[in-house]
Protein backbone atom coordinates (compact mmCIF):
# COMPACT_ATOMS: atom_id res chain seq x y z
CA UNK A 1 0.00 0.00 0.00
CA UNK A 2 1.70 3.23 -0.51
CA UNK A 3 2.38 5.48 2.29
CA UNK A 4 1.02 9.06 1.98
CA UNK A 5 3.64 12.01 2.54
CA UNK A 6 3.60 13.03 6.31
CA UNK A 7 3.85 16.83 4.91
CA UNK A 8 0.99 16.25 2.64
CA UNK A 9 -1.50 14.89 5.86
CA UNK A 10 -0.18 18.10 7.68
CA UNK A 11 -0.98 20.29 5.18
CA UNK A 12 -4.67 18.92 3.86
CA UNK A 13 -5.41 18.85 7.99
CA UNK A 14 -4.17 22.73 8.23
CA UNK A 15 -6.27 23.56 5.10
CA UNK A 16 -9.43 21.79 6.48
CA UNK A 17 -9.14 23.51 9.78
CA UNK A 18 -8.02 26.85 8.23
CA UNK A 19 -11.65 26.51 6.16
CA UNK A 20 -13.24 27.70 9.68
CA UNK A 21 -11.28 31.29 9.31
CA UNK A 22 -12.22 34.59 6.95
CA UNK A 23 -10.64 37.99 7.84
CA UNK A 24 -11.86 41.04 6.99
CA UNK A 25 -10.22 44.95 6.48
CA UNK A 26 -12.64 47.09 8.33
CA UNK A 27 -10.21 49.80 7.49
CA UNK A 28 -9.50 50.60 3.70
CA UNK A 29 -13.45 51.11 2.88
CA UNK A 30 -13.75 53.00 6.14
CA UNK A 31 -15.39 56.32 4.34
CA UNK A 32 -17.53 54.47 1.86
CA UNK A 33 -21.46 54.53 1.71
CA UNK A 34 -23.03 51.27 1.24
CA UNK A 35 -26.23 50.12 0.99
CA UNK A 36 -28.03 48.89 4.51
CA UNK A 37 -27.79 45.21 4.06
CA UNK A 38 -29.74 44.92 7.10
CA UNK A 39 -33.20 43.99 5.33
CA UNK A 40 -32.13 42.02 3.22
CA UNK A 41 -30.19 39.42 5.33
CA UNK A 42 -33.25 39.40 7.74
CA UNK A 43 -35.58 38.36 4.80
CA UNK A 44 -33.05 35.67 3.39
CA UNK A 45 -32.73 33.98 7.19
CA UNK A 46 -36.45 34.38 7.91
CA UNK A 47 -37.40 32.28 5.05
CA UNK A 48 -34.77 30.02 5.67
CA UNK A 49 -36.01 29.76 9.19
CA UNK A 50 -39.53 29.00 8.02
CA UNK A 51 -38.15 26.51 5.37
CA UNK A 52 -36.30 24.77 8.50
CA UNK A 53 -39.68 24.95 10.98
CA UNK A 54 -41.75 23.16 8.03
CA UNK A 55 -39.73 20.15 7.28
CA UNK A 56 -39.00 19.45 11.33
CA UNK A 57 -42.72 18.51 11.67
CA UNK A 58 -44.26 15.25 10.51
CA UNK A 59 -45.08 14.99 6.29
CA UNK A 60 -48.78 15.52 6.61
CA UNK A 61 -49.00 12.49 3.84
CA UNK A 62 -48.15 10.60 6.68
CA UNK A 63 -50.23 11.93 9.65
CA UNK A 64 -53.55 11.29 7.00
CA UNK A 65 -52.80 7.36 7.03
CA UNK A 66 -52.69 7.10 10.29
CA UNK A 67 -55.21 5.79 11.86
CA UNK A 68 -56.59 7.33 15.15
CA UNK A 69 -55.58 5.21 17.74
CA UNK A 70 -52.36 5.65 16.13
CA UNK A 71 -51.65 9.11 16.38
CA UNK A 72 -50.24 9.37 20.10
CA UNK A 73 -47.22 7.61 18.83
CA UNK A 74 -46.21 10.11 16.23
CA UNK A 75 -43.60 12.05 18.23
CA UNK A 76 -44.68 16.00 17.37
CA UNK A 77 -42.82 18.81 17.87
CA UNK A 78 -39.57 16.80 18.43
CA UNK A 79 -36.85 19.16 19.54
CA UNK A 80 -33.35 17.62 18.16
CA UNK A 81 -35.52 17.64 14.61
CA UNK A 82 -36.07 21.42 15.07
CA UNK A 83 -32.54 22.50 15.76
CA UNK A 84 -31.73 20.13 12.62
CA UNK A 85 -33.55 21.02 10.18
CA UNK A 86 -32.85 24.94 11.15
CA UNK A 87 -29.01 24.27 11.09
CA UNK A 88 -29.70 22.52 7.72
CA UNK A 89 -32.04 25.17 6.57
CA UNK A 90 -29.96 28.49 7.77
CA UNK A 91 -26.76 26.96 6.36
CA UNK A 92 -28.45 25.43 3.42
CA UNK A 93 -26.66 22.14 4.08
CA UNK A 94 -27.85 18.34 3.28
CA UNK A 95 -26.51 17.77 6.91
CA UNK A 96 -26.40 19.97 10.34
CA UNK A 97 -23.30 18.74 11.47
CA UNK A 98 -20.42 18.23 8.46
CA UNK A 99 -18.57 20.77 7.07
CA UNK A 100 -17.53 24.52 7.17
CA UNK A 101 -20.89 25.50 8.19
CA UNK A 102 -19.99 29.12 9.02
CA UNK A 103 -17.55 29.87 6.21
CA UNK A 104 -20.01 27.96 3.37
CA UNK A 105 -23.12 31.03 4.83
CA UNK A 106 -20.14 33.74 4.43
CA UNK A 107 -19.74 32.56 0.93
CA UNK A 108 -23.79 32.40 0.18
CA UNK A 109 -24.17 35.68 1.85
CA UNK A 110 -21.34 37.24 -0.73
CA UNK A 111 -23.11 36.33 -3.82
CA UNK A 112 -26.76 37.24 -2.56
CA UNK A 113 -25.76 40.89 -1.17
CA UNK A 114 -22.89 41.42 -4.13
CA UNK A 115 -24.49 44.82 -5.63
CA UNK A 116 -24.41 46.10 -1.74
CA UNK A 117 -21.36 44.77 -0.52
CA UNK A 118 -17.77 45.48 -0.63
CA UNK A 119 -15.01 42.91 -2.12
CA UNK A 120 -11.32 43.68 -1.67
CA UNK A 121 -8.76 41.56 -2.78
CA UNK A 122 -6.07 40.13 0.13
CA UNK A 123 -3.02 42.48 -1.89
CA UNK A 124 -5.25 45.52 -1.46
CA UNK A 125 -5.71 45.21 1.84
CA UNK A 126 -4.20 46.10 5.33
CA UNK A 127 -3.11 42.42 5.48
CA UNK A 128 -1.10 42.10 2.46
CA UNK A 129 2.72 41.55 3.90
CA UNK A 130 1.53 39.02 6.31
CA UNK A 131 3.10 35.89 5.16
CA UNK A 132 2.07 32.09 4.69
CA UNK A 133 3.97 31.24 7.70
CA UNK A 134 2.64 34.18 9.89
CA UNK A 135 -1.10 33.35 8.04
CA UNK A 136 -2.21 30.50 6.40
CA UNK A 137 -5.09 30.88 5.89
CA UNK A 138 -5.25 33.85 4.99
CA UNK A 139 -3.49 33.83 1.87
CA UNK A 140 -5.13 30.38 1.27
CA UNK A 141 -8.27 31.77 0.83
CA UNK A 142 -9.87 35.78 -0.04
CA UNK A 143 -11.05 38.03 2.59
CA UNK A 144 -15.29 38.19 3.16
CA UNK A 145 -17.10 41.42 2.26
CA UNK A 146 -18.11 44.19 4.09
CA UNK A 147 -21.84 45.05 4.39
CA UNK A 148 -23.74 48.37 6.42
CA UNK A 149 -25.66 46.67 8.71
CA UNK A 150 -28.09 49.33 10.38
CA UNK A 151 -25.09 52.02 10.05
CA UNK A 152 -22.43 49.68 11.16
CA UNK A 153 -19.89 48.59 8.67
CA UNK A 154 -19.36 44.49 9.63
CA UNK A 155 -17.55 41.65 7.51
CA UNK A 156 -20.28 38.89 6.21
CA UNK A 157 -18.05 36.39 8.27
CA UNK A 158 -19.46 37.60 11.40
CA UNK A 159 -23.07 35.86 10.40
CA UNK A 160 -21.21 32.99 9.62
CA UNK A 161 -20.21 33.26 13.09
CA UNK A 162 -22.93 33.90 14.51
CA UNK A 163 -25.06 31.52 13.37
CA UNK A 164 -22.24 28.32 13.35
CA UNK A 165 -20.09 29.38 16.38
CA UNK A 166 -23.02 31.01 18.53
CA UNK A 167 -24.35 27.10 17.75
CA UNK A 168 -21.29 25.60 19.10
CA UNK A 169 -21.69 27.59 22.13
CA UNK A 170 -25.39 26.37 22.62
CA UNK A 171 -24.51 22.88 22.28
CA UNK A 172 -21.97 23.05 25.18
CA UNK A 173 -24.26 24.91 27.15
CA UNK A 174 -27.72 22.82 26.57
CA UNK A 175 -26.35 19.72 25.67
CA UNK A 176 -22.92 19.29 27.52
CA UNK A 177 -23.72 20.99 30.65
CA UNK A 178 -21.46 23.52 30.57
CA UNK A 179 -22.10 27.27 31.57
CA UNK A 180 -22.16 30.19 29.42
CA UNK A 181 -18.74 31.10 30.75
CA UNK A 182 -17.51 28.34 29.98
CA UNK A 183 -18.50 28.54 26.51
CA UNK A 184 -17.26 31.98 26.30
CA UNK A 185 -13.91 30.83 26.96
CA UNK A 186 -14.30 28.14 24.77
CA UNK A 187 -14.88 30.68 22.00
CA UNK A 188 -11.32 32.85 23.30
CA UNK A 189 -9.16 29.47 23.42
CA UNK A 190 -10.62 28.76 19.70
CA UNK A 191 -10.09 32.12 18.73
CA UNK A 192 -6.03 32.11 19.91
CA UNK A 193 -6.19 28.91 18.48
CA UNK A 194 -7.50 27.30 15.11
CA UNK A 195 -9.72 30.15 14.34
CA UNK A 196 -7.75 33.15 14.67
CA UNK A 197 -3.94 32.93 15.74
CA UNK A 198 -2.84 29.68 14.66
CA UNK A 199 -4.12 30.18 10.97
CA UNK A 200 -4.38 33.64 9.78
CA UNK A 201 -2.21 35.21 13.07
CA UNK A 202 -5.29 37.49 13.81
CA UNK A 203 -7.54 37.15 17.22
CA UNK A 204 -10.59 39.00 16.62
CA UNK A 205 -12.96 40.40 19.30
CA UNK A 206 -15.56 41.35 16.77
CA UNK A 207 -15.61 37.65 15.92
CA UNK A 208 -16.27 36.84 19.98
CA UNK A 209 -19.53 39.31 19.94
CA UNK A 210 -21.06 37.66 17.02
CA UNK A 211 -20.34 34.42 18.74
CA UNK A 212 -21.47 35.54 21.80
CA UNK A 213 -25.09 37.01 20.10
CA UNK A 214 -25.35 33.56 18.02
CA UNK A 215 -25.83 32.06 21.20
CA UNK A 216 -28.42 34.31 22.20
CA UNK A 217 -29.96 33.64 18.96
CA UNK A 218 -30.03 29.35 18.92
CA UNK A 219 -31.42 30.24 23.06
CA UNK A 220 -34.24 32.37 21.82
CA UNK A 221 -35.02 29.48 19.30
CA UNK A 222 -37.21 27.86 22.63
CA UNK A 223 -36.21 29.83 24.89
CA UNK A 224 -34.79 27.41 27.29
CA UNK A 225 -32.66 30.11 29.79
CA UNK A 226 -33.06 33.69 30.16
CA UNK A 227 -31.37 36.24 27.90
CA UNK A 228 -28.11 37.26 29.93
CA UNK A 229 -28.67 40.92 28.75
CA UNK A 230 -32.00 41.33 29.11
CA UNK A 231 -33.60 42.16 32.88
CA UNK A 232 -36.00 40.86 34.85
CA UNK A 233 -38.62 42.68 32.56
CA UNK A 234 -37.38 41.96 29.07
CA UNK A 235 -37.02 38.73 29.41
CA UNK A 236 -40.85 38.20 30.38
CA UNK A 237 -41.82 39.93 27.55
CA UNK A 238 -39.07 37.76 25.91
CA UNK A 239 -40.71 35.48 22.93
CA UNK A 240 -39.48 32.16 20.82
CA UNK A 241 -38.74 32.15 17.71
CA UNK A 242 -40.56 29.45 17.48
CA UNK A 243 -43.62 27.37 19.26
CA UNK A 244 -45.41 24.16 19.98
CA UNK A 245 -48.74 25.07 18.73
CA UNK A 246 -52.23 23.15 18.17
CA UNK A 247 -53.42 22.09 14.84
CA UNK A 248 -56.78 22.73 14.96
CA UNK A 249 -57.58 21.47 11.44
CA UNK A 250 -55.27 18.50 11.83
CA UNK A 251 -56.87 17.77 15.47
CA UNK A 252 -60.55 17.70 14.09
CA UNK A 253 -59.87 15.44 10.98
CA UNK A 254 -57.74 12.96 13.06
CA UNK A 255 -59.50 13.29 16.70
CA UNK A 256 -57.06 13.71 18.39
CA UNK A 257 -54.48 16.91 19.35
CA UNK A 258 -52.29 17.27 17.02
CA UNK A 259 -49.11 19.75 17.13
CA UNK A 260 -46.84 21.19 15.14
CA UNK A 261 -43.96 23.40 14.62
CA UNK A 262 -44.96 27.06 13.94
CA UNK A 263 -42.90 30.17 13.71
CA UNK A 264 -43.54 32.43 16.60
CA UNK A 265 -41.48 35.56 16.22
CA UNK A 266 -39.93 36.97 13.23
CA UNK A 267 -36.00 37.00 13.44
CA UNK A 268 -34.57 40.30 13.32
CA UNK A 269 -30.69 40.92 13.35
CA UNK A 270 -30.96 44.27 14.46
CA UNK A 271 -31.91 42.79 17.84
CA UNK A 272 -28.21 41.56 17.83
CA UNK A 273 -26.01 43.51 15.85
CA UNK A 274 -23.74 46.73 17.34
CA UNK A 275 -20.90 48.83 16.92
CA UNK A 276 -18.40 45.88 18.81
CA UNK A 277 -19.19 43.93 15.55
CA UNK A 278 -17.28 46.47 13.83
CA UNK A 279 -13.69 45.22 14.07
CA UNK A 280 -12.51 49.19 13.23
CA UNK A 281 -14.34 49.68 16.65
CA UNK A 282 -13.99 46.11 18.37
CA UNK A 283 -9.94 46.29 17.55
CA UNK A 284 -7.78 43.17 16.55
CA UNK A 285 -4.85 41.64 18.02
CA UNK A 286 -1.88 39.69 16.25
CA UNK A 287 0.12 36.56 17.00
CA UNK A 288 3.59 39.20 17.67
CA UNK A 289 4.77 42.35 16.76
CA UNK A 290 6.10 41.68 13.80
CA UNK A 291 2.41 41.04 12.24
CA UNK A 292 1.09 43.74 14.28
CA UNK A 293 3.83 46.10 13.10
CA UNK A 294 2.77 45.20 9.13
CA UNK A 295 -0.78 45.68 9.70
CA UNK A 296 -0.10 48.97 11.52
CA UNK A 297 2.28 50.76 8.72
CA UNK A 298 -0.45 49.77 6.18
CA UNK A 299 -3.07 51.38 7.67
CA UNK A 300 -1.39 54.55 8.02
CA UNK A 301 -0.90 54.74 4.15
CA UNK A 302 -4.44 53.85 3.69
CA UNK A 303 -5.74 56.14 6.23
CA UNK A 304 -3.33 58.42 8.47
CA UNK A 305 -6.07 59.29 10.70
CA UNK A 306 -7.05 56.15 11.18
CA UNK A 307 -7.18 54.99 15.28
CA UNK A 308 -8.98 51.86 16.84
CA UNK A 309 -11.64 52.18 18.54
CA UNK A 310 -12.93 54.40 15.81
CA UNK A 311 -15.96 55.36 17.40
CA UNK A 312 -15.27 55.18 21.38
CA UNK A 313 -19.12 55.70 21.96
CA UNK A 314 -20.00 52.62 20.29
CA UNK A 315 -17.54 50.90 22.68
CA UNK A 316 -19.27 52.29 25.66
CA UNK A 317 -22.63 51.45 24.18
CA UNK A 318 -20.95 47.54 24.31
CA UNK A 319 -19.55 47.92 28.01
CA UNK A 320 -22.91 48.74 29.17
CA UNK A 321 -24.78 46.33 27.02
CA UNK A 322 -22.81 43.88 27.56
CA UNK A 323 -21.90 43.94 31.17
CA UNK A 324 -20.05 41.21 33.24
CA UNK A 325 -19.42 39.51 29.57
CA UNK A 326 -17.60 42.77 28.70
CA UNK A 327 -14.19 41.21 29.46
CA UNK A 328 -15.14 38.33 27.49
CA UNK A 329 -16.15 39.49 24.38
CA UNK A 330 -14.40 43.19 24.03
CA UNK A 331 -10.72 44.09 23.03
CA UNK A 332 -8.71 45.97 25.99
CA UNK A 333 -8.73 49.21 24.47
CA UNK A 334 -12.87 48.97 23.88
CA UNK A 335 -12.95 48.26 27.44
CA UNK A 336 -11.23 51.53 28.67
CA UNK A 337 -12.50 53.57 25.59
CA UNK A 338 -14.22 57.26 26.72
């Protein structure tokens, strides 16, 4: 049988895991105007979000040849179908759980909000001395677009994370007993790690908040804990995305109650989104000085005036909306920014 290169393992399991990664330069198209994306990534994830509700209930062709005395073993409104066929939906995936889940909705997102985004090529951007060595994956792959998302300039990579990370996070907080700390820090070691450092020598904050706000969104799903940054009040006026409800129609023909799946709320990702986002607000930090030192000297020839946070006030609006989780999700200097 013949052996297969040690160097060629290392590098196809570096590429696979450097898949998870997309940087963007929040810098260079600082002063542009761009269309609010903001509507139109709501409508695309509400319809995928109905799409996912409909095909985690039962096929009606079946329910109608059951017979009556059969119908309390249908199992209705089956959670672990729900959060299936969403992850399949959102990500428009044939499975929930294989693949680049995050990175493949970046990609999606790119080609649906083209005419309003911005492209820039890795050589025209802030990043374009850092190495192969210093960043993989970076130069493996180009950098994600940036959208206006309700007057906040944000890299279509953060949905990605939002909706695949903030996923990972609810798993090990609903389904491997861990607390939201924990998962938090999860996020940071993953971020110094595979997903940031390791492969493309940048640790992004902005990356944490979207993570961080994913999980809020798979929670609201049912609802299963209270909303960490919502009070006492908010989060009893708090509503699922989506509910168990009756089938009246279904429970009359078949007499018996019948439920189903039914979208509750409509998903809204200005309920989510901030300035922290913004990594021109939200700063990076780099593996070492060297890469910091590149990135640095090309943003002063793309923008002299250029300092991070860009907006301190949006970095204060994060500190207070954010809390205790401040420190988890928010770069030093956005932290002590006045």
């Amino acid at each position: 049988m013949q052996k297969i290169p040690v160097v060629f393992i290392l590098i196809s399991t570096f590429t696979f895991h450097a898949g998870y990664t997309a940087e963007i330069d929040s810098v260079t198209p600082r002063k542009l105007e761009l269309d609010d994306s903001l509507e139109a990534i709501n409508e695309i994830i509400n319809q995928r979000i109905k799409e996912g509700v409909q095909k985690a209930n039962p096929q009606q062709e079946a329910d109608e040849e059951l017979d009556p005395e059969d119908i309390e073993d249908v199992k209705y409104c089956d959670e672990e179908a729900l959060y299936t066929e969403l992850r399949k939906a959102i990500f428009q995936s044939y499975t929930a759980s294989f693949g680049l889940k995050g990175y493949d909705l970046d990609t999606q997102l790119r080609e649906l909000l083209a005419r309003q985004s911005y492209s820039l090529l890795l050589n025209d951007s802030i990043y374009r001395d850092i190495n192969y060595i210093e960043g993989f994956s970076l130069n493996l792959k180009e950098l994600s677009d940036i959208v206006n998302l309700d007057d906040h300039l944000i890299g279509l990579d953060k949905i990605g994370h939002f909706f695949s990370q903030g996923w990972q996070y609810f798993e090990l907080t609903e389904f491997d007993g861990q607390t939201l700390e924990q998962a938090l820090e999860w996020g940071r070691e993953k971020e110094a790690g595979l997903f940031g450092y390791t492969t493309t020598g940048i640790f992004s904050y902005a990356d944490l908040v979207a993570n961080f706000n994913g999980w809020r969104f798979w929670n609201k799903v049912l609802l299963k804990q209270d909303d960490p940054l919502k009070g006492v009040i908010g989060n009893f006026f708090n509503r699922t995305y989506v509910s168990c409800d009756i089938q009246i129609i279904d429970s009359i023909k078949h007499g018996a109650i019948i439920r189903a799946w039914e979208v509750n709320t409509k998903f809204d990702l200005s309920d989510y989104i901030d300035g922290a986002w913004d990594e021109g607000n939200n700063c990076n930090s780099y593996a070492d000085p060297f890469i910091e030192e590149k990135v640095l000297t090309r943003i002063k020839n793309v923008d002299p005036g250029f300092h991070c946070p860009f907006e301190a006030e949006h970095c204060e609006d994060a500190n207070d909306k954010y809390g205790y989780y401040a420190k988890h999700v928010l770069h030093p200097w956005c932290l002590i920014a006045r």
